[in-house]
C-alpha atoms as a PDB file:
ATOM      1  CA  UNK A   1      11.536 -84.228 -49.978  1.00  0.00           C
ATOM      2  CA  UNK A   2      14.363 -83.558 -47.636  1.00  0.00           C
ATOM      3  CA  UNK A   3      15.028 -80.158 -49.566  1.00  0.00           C
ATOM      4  CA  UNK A   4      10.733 -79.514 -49.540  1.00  0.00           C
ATOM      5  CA  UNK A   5      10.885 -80.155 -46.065  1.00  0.00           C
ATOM      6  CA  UNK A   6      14.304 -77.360 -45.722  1.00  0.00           C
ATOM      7  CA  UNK A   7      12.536 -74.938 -47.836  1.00  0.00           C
ATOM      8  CA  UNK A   8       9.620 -74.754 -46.106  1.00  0.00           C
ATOM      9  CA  UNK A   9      11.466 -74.769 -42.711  1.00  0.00           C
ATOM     10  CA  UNK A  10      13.748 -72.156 -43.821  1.00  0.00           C
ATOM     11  CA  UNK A  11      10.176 -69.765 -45.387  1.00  0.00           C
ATOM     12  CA  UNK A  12       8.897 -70.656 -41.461  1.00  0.00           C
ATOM     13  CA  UNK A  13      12.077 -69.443 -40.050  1.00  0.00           C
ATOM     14  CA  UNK A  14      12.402 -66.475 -42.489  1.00  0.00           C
ATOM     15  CA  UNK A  15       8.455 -65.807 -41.915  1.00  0.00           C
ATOM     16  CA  UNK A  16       8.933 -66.230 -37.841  1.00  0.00           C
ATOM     17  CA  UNK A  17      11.695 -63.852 -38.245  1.00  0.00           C
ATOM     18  CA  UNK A  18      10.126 -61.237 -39.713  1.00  0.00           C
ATOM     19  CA  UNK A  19       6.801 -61.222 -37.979  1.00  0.00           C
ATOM     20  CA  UNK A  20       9.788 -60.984 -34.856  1.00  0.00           C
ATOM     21  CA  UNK A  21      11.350 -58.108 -36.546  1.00  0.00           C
ATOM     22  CA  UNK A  22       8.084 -56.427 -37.457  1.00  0.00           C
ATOM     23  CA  UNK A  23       6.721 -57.013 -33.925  1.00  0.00           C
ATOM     24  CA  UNK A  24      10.059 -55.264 -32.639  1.00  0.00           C
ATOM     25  CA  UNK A  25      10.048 -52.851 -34.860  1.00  0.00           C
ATOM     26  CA  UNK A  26       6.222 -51.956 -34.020  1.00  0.00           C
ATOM     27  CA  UNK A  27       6.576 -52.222 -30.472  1.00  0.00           C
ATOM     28  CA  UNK A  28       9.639 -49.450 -31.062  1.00  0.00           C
ATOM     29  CA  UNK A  29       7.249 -47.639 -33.544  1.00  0.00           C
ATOM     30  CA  UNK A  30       4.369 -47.434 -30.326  1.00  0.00           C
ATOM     31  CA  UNK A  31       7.065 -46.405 -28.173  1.00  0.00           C
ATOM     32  CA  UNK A  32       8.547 -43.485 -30.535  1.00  0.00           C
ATOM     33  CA  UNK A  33       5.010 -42.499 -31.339  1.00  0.00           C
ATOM     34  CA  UNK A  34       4.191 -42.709 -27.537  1.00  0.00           C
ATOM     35  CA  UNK A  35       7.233 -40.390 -26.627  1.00  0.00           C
ATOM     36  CA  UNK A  36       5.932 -37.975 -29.378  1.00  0.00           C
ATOM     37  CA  UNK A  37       2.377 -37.921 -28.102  1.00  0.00           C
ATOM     38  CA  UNK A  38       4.271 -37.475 -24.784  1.00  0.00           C
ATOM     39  CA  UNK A  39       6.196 -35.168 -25.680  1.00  0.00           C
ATOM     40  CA  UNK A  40       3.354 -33.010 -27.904  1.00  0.00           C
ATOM     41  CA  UNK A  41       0.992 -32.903 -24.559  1.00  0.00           C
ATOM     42  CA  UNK A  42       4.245 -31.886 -22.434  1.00  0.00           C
ATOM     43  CA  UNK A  43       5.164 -29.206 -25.241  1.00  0.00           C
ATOM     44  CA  UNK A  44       1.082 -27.874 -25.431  1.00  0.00           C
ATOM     45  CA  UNK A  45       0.726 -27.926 -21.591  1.00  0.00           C
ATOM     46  CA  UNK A  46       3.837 -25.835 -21.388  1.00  0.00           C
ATOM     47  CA  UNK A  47       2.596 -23.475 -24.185  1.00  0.00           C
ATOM     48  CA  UNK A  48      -0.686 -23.317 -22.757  1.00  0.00           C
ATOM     49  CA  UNK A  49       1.014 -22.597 -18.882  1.00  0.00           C
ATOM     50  CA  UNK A  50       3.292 -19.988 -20.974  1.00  0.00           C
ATOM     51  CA  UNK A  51       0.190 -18.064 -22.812  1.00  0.00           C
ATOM     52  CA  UNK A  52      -1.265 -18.611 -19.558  1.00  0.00           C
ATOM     53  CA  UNK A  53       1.459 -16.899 -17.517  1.00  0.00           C
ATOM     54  CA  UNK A  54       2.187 -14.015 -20.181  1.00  0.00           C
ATOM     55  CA  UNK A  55      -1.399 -13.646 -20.362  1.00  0.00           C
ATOM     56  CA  UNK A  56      -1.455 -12.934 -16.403  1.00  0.00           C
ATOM     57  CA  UNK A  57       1.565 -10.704 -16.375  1.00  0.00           C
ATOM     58  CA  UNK A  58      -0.125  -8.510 -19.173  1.00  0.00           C
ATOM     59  CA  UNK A  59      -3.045  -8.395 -16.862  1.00  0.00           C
ATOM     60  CA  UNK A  60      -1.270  -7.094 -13.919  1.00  0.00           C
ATOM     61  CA  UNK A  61       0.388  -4.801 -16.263  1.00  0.00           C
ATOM     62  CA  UNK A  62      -2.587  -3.752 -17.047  1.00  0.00           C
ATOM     63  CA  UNK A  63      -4.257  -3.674 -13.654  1.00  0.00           C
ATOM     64  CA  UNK A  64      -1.307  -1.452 -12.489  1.00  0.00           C
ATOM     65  CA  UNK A  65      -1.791   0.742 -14.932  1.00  0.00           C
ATOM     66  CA  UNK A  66      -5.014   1.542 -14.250  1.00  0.00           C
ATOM     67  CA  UNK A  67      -4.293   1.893 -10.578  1.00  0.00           C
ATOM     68  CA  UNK A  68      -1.659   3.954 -10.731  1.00  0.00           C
ATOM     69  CA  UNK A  69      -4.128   6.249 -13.538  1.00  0.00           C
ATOM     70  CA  UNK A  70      -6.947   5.815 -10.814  1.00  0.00           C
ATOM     71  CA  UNK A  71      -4.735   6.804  -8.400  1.00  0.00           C
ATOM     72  CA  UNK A  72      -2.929   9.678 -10.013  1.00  0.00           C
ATOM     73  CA  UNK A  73      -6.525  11.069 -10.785  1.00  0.00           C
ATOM     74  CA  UNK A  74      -7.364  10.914  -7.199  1.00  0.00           C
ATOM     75  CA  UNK A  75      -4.499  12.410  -5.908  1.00  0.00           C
ATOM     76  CA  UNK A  76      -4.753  15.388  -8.949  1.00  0.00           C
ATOM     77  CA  UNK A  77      -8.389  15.835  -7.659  1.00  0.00           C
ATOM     78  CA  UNK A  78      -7.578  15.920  -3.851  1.00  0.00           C
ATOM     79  CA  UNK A  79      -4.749  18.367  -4.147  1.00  0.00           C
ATOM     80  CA  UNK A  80      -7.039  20.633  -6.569  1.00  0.00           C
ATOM     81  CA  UNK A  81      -9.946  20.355  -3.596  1.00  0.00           C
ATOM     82  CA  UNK A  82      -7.083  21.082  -1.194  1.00  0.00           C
ATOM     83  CA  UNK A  83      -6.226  24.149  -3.326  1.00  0.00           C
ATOM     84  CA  UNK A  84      -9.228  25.604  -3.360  1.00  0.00           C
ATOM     85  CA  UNK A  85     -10.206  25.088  -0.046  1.00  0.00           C
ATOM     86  CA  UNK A  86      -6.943  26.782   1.340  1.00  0.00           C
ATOM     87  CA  UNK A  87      -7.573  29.414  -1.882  1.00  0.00           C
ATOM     88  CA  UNK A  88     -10.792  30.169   0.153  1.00  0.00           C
ATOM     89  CA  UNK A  89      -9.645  29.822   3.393  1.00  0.00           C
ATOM     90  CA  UNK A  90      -7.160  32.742   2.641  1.00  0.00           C
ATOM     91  CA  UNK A  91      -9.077  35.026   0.982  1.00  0.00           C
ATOM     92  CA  UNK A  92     -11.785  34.613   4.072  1.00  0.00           C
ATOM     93  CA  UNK A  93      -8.801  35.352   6.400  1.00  0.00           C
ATOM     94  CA  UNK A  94      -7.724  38.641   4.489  1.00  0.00           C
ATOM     95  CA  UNK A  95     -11.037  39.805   5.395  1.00  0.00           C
ATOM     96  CA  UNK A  96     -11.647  38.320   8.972  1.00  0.00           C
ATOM     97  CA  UNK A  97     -12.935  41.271  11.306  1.00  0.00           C
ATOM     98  CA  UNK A  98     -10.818  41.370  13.920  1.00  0.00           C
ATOM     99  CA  UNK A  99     -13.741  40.674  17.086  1.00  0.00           C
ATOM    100  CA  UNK A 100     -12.998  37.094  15.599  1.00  0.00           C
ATOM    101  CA  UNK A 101      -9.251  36.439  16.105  1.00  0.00           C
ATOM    102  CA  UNK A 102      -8.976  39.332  18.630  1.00  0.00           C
ATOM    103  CA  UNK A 103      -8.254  36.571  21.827  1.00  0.00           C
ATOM    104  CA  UNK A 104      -5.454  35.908  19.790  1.00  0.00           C
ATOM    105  CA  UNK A 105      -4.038  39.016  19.634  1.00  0.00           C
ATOM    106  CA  UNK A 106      -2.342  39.105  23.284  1.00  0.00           C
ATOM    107  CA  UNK A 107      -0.238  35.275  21.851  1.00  0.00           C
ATOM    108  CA  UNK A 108       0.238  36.961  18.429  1.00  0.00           C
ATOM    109  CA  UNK A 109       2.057  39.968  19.767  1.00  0.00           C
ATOM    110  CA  UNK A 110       4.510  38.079  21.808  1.00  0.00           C
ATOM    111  CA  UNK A 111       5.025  35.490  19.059  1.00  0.00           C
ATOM    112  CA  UNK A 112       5.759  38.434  16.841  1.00  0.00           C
ATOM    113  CA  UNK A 113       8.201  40.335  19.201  1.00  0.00           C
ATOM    114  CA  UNK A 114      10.282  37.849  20.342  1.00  0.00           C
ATOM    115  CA  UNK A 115      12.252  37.341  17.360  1.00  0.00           C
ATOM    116  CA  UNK A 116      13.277  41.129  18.059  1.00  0.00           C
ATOM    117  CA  UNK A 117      16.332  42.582  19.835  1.00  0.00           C
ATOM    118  CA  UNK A 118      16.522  45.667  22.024  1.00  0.00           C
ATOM    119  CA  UNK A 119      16.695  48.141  18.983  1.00  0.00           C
ATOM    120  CA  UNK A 120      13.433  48.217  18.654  1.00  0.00           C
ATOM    121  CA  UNK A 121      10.875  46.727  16.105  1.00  0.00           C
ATOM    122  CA  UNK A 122       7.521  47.783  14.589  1.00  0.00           C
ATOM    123  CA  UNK A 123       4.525  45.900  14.695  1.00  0.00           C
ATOM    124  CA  UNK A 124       1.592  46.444  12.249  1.00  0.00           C
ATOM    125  CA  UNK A 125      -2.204  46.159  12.860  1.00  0.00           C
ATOM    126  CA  UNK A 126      -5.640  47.161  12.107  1.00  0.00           C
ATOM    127  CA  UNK A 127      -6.347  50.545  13.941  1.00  0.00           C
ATOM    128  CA  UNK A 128      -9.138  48.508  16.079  1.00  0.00           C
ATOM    129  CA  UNK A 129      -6.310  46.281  17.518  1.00  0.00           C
ATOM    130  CA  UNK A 130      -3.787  49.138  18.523  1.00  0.00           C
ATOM    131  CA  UNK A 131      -5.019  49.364  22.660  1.00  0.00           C
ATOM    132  CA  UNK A 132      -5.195  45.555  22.581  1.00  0.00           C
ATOM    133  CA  UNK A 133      -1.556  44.599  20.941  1.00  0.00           C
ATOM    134  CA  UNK A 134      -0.141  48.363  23.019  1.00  0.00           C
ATOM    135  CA  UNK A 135      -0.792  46.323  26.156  1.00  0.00           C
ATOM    136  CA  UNK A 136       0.181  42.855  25.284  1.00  0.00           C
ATOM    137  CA  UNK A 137       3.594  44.414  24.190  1.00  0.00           C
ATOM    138  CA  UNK A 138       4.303  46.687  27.423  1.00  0.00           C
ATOM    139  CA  UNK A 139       7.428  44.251  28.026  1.00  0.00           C
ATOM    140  CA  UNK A 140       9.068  45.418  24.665  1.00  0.00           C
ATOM    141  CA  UNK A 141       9.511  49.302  25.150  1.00  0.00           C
ATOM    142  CA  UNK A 142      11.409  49.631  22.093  1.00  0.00           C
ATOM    143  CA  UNK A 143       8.479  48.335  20.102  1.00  0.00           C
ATOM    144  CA  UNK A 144       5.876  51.217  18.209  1.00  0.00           C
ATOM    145  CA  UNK A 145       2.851  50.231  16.745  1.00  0.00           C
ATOM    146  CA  UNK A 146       1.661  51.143  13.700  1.00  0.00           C
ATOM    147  CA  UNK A 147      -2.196  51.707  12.891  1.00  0.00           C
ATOM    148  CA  UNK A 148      -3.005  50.320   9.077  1.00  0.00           C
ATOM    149  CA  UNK A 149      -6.364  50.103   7.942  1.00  0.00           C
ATOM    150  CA  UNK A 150      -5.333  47.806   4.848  1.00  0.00           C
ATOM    151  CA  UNK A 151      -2.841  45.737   7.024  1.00  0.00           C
ATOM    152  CA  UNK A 152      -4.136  41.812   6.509  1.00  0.00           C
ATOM    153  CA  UNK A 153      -5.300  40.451  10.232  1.00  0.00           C
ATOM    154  CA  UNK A 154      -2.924  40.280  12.653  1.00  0.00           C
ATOM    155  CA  UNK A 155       0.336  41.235  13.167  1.00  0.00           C
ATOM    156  CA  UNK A 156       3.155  41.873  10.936  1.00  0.00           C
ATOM    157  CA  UNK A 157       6.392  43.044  12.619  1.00  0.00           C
ATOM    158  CA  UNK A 158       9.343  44.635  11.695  1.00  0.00           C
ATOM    159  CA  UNK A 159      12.833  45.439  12.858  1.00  0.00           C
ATOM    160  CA  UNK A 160      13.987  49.262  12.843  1.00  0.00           C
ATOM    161  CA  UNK A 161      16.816  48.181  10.543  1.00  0.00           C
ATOM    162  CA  UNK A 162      14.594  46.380   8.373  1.00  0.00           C
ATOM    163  CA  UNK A 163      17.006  42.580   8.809  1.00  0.00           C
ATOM    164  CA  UNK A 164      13.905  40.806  10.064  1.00  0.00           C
ATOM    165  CA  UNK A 165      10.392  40.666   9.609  1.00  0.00           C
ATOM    166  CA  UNK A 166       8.292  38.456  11.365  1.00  0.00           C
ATOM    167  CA  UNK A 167       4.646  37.838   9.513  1.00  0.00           C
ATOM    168  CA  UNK A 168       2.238  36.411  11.896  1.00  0.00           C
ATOM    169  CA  UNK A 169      -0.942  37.728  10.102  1.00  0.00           C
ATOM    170  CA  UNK A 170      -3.187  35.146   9.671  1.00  0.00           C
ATOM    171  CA  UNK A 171      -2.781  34.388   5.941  1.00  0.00           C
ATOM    172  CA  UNK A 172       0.873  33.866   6.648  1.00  0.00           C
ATOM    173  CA  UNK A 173       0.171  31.526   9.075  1.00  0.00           C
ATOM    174  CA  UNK A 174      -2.525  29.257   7.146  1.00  0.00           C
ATOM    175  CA  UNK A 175       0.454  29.176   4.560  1.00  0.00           C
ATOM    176  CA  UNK A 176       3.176  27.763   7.677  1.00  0.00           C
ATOM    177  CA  UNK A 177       0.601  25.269   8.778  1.00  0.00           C
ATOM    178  CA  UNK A 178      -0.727  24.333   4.956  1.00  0.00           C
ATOM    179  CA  UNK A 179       1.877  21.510   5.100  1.00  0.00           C
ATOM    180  CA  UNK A 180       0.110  20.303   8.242  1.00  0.00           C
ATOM    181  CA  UNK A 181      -3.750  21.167   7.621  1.00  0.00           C
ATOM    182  CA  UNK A 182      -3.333  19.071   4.057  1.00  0.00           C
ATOM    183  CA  UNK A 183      -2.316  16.238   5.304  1.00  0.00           C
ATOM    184  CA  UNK A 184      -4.432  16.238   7.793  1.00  0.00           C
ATOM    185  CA  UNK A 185      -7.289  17.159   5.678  1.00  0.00           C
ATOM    186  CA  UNK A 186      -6.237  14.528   2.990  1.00  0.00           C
ATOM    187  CA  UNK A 187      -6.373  11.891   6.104  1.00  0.00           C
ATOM    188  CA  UNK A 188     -10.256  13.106   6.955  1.00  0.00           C
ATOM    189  CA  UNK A 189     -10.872  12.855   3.079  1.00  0.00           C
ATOM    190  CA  UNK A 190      -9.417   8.906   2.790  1.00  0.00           C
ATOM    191  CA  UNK A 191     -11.187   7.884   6.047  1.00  0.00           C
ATOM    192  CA  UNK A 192     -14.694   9.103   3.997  1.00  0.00           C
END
């Protein structure tokens, strides 16, 4: 009986042992598989945040593409407006009669002349401005005037010796203050 009684402690040892190893080993199990699970969510959040992140630089990407496009289209069509407008503007200026920029005539002549030395310079205008630019330039002796019935409006002159020509005719000048006008016409455009 002595041995009955050592066998069957030694199976209740044995069995106590291994429930203790199988509870360790399942309690290590739940904590590997918790890690895991852990780990899973932490590796799908951070796959979700990077889809999520590549998926909002694409979209800026995009979105700046389609500015800049927008943009680019707007600017194209606001410099072709501005091109025709000062395309207009010109051609209305070759044919200006002169009873509409004749107050400036008097301004013109001395803008034109005083780029010119004593030897003398030649100024060009329509025939029906000759008396008007003859007395605004009665300080430059030296300077003739020149009657041209296809001359554009307003004054071209010219040095004797040809080195310098000044063109204030008003063409010329819509082309010196384009710069200017455009963006100042662009800024009228933007404000609506």
């Amino acid at each position: 009986m002595a041995l009955d009684v050592l066998l069957a402690r030694l199976e209740q040892e044995a069995r106590e042992e291994a429930e203790a190893i199988t509870a360790r080993a399942e309690a290590e199990a739940g904590r590997i598989l918790g890690r895991a699970e852990a780990d899973i969510k932490r590796r799908r959040v951070l796959h979700v945040e990077r889809l999520e992140a590549e998926g909002r630089a694409a979209l800026g990407r995009e979105l700046a593409a389609t500015v800049y496009a927008h943009r680019a289209r707007f600017l194209t069509a606001r410099a072709d407006a501005l091109e025709r407008v000062f395309t207009q503007a010109g051609e209305l200026l070759r044919v200006l009669p002169a009873e509409r920029y004749r107050e400036r005539i008097p301004s013109l002549a001395v803008a034109t002349l005083k780029y010119f030395d004593e030897a003398g310079a030649v100024v060009t205008c329509r025939p029906e401005l000759v008396d008007l630019v003859r007395g605004a330039v009665s300080d430059w002796p030296a300077a003739s005037i020149v009657a041209d019935p296809t001359a554009l409006p307003g004054l071209l002159g010219r040095a004797l010796d040809g080195g310098v020509e000044v063109d204030n005719t008003l063409p010329a000048l819509l082309a010196r203050e384009r710069d200017d006008l455009a963006i100042t016409m662009a800024e009228r455009i933007a404000a609506g």
